[in-house]
C-alpha atoms as a PDB file:
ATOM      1  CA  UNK A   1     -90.346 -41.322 155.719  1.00  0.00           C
ATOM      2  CA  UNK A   2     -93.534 -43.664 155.058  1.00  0.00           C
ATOM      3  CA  UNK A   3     -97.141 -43.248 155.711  1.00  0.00           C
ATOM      4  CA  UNK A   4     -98.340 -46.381 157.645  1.00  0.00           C
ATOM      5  CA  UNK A   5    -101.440 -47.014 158.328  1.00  0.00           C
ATOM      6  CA  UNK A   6    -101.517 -49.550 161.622  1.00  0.00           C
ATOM      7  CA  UNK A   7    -104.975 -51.573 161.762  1.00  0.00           C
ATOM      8  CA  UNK A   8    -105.254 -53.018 165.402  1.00  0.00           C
ATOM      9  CA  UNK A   9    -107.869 -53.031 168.161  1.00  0.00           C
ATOM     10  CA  UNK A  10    -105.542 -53.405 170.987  1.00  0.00           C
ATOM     11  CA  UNK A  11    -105.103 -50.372 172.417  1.00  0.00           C
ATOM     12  CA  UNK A  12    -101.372 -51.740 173.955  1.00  0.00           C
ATOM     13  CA  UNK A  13    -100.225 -53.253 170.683  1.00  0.00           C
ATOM     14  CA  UNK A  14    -101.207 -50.181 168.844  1.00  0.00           C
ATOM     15  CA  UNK A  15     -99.255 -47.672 171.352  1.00  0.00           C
ATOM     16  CA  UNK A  16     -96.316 -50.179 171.129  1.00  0.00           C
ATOM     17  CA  UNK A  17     -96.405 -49.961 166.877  1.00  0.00           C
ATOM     18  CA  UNK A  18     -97.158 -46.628 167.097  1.00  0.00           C
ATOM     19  CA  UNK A  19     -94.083 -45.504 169.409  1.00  0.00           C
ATOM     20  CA  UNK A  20     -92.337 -47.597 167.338  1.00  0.00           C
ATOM     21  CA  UNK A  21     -92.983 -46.179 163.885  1.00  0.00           C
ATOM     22  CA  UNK A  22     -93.184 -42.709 164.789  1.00  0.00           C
ATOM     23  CA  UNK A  23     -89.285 -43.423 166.491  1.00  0.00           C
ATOM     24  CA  UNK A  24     -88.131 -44.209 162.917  1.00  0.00           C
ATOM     25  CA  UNK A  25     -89.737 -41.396 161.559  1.00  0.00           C
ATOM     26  CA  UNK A  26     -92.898 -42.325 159.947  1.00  0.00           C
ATOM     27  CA  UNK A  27     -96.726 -41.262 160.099  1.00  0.00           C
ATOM     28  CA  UNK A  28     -99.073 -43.226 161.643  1.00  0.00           C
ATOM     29  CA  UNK A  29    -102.581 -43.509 160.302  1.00  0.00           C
ATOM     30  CA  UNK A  30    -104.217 -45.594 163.103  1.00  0.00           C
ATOM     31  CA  UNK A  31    -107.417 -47.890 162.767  1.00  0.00           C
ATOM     32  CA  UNK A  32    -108.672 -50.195 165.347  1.00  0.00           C
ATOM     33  CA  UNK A  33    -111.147 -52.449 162.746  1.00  0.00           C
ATOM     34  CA  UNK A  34    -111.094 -53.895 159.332  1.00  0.00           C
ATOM     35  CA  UNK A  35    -113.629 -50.986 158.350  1.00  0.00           C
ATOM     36  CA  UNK A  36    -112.069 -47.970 159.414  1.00  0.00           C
ATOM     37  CA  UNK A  37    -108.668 -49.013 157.914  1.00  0.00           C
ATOM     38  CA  UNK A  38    -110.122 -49.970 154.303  1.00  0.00           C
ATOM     39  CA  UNK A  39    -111.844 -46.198 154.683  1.00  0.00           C
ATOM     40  CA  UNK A  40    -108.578 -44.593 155.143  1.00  0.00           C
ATOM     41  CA  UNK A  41    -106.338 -46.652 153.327  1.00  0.00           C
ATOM     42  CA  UNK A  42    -108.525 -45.583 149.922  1.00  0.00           C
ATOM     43  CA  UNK A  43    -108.641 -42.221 151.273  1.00  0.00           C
ATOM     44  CA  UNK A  44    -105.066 -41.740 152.342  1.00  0.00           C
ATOM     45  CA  UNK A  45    -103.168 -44.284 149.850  1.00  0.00           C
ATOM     46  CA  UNK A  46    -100.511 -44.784 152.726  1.00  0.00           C
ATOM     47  CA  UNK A  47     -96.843 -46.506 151.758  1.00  0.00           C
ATOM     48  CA  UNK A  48     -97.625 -49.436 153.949  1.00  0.00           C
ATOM     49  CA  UNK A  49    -100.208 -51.408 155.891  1.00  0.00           C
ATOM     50  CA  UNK A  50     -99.723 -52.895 159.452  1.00  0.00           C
ATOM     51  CA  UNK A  51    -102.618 -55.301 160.212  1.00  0.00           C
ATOM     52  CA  UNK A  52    -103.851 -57.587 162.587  1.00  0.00           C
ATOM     53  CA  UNK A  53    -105.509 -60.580 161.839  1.00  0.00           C
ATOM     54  CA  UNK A  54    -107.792 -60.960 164.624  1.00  0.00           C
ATOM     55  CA  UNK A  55    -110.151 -58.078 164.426  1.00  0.00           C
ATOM     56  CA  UNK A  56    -113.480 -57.328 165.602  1.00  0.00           C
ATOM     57  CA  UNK A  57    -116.063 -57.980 163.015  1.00  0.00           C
ATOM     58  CA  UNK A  58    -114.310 -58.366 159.910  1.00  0.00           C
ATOM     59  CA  UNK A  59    -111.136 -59.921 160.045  1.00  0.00           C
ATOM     60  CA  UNK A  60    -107.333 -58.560 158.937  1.00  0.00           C
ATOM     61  CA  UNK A  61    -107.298 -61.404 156.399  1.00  0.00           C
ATOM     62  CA  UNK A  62    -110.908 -60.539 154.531  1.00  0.00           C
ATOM     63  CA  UNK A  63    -109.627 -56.377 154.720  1.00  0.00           C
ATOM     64  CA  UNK A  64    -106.802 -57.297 152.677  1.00  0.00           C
ATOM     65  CA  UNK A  65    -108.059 -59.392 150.103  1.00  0.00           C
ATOM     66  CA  UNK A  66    -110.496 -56.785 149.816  1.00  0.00           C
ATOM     67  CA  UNK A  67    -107.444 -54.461 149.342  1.00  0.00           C
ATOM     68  CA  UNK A  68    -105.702 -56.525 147.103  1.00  0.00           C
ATOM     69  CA  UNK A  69    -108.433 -56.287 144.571  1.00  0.00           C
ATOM     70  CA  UNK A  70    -108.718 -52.955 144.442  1.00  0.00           C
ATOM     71  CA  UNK A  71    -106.541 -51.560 141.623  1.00  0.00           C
ATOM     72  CA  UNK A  72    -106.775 -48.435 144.019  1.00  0.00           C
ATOM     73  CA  UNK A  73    -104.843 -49.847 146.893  1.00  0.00           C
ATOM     74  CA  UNK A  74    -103.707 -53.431 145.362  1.00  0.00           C
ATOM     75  CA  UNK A  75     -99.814 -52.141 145.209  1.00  0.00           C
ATOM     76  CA  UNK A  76     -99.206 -50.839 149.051  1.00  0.00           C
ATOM     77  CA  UNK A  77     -97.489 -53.941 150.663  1.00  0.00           C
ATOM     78  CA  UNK A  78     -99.514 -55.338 153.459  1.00  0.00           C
ATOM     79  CA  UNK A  79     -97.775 -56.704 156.533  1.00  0.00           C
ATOM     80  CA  UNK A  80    -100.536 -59.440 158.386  1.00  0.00           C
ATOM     81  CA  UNK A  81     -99.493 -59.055 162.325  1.00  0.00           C
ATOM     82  CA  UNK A  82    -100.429 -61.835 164.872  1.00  0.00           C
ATOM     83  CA  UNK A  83     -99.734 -63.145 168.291  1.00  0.00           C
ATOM     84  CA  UNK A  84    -100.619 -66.877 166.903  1.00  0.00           C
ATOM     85  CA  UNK A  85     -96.841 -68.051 165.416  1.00  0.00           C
ATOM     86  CA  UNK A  86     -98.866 -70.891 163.995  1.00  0.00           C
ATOM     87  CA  UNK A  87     -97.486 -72.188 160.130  1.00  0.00           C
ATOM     88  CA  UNK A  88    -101.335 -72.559 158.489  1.00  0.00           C
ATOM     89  CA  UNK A  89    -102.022 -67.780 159.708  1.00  0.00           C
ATOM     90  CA  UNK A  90     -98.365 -67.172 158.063  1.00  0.00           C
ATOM     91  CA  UNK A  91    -100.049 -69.598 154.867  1.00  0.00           C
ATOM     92  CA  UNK A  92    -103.240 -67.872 155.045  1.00  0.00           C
ATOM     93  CA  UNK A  93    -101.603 -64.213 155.065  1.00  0.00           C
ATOM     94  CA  UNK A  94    -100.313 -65.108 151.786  1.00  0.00           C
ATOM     95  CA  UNK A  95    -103.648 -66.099 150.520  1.00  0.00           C
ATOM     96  CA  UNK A  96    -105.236 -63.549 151.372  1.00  0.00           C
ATOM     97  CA  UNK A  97    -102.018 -61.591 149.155  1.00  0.00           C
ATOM     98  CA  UNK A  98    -100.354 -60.035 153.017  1.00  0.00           C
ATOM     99  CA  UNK A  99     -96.450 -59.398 151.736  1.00  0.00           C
ATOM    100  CA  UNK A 100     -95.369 -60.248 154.771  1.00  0.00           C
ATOM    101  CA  UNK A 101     -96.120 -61.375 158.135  1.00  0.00           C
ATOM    102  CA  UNK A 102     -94.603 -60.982 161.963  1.00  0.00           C
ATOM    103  CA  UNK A 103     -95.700 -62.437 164.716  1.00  0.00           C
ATOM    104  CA  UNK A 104     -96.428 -60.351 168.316  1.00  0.00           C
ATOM    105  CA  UNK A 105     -95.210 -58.946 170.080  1.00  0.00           C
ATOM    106  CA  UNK A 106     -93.107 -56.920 167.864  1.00  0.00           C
ATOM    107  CA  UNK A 107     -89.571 -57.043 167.979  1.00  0.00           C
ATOM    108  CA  UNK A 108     -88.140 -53.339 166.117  1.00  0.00           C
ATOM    109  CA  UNK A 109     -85.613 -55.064 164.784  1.00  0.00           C
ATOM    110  CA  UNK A 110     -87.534 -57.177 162.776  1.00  0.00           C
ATOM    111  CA  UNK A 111     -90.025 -55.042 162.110  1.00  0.00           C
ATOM    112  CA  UNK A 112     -87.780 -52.217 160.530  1.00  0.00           C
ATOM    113  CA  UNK A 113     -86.174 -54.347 158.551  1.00  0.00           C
ATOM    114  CA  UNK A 114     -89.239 -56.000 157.040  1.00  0.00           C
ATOM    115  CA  UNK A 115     -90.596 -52.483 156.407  1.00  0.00           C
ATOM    116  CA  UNK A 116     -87.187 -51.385 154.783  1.00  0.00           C
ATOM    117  CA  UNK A 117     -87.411 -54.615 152.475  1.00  0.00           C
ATOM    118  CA  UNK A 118     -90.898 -53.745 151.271  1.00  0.00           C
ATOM    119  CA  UNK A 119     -90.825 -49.771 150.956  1.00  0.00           C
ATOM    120  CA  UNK A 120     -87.251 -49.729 149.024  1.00  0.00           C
ATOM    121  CA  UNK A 121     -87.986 -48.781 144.837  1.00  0.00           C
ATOM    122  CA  UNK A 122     -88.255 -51.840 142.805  1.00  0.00           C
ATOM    123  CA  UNK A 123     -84.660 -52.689 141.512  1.00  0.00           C
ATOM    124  CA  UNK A 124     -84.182 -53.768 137.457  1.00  0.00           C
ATOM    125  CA  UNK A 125     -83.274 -56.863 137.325  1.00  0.00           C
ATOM    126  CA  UNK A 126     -79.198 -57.721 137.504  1.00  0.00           C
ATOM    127  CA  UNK A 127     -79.181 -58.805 133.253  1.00  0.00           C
ATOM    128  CA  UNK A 128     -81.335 -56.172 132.103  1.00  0.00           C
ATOM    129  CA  UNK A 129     -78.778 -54.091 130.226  1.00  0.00           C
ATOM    130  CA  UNK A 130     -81.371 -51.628 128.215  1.00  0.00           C
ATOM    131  CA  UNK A 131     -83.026 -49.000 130.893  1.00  0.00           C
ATOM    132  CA  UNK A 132     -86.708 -48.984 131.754  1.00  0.00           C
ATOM    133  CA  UNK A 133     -88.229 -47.130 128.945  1.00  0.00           C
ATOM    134  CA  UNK A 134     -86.104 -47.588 125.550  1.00  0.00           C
ATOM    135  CA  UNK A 135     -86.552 -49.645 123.036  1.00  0.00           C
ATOM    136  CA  UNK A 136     -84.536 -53.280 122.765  1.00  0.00           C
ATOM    137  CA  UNK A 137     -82.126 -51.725 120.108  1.00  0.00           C
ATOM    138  CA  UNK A 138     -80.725 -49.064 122.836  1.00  0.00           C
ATOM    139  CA  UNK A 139     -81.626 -45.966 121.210  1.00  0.00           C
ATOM    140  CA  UNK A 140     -83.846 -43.394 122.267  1.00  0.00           C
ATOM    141  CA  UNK A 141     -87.350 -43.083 120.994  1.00  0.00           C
ATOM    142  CA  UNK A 142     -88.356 -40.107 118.624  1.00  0.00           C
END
């Protein structure tokens, strides 16, 4: 499966995510500040990103704009975690370029299905009738 790497400093909410992820079959890369996960997500280049907004020091938000503009780990999807369900964190998630967000506690459910939505291959889109790769006119290139 995926390699997630789960920044949170609550050592409850991380045993919960962790449990939870490594019951569907994925690694866990654990970090419990802002720091420690931008050191191992350029180090590890995990599938996916698990982080929590409110952090010690620097903040989830700051870590993944950070992230974003790194060509290095700009493409792993970020999902911003928080126990606030308030309108203006989901908005400033987004901002900061988080791909998607879930509020706490987590429910599985929603939380595997978010994951499946953001780790399955890009699809070509429905009216492209010429595969990735070939020229317009069909053929193969010599």
């Amino acid at each position: 499966m995926a390699k997630v790497l789960v920044v949170e400093d609550n050592p409850a909410n991380m045993k919960l995510t962790s449990m939870l992820l490594h019951s569907a079959g994925h690694v866990v890369l654990p970090a419990v500040d802002a720091e420690t996960g931008l050191r191992l997500a350029l180090a590890e280049q995990p599938d996916l990103i698990l982080i929590d907004i409110q952090l010690p020091g620097m903040d989830g938000l700051a870590a993944t704009a950070i992230l974003k503009e790194d060509p290095a780990t700009a493409a792993i999807p970020i999902i911003a975690l928080s126990a606030l369900a308030m309108k203006a964190d989901k908005e400033r998630s987004q901002t900061a370029g988080c791909d998607a967000y879930i509020v706490k506690p987590l429910r599985y459910k929603e939380l595997y299905a978010v994951m499946d939505h953001l780790l399955q291959e890009p699809q070509p889109p429905a009216n492209q009738t010429t595969p990735p790769g070939l020229p317009a006119t069909g053929q193969h290139p010599t």
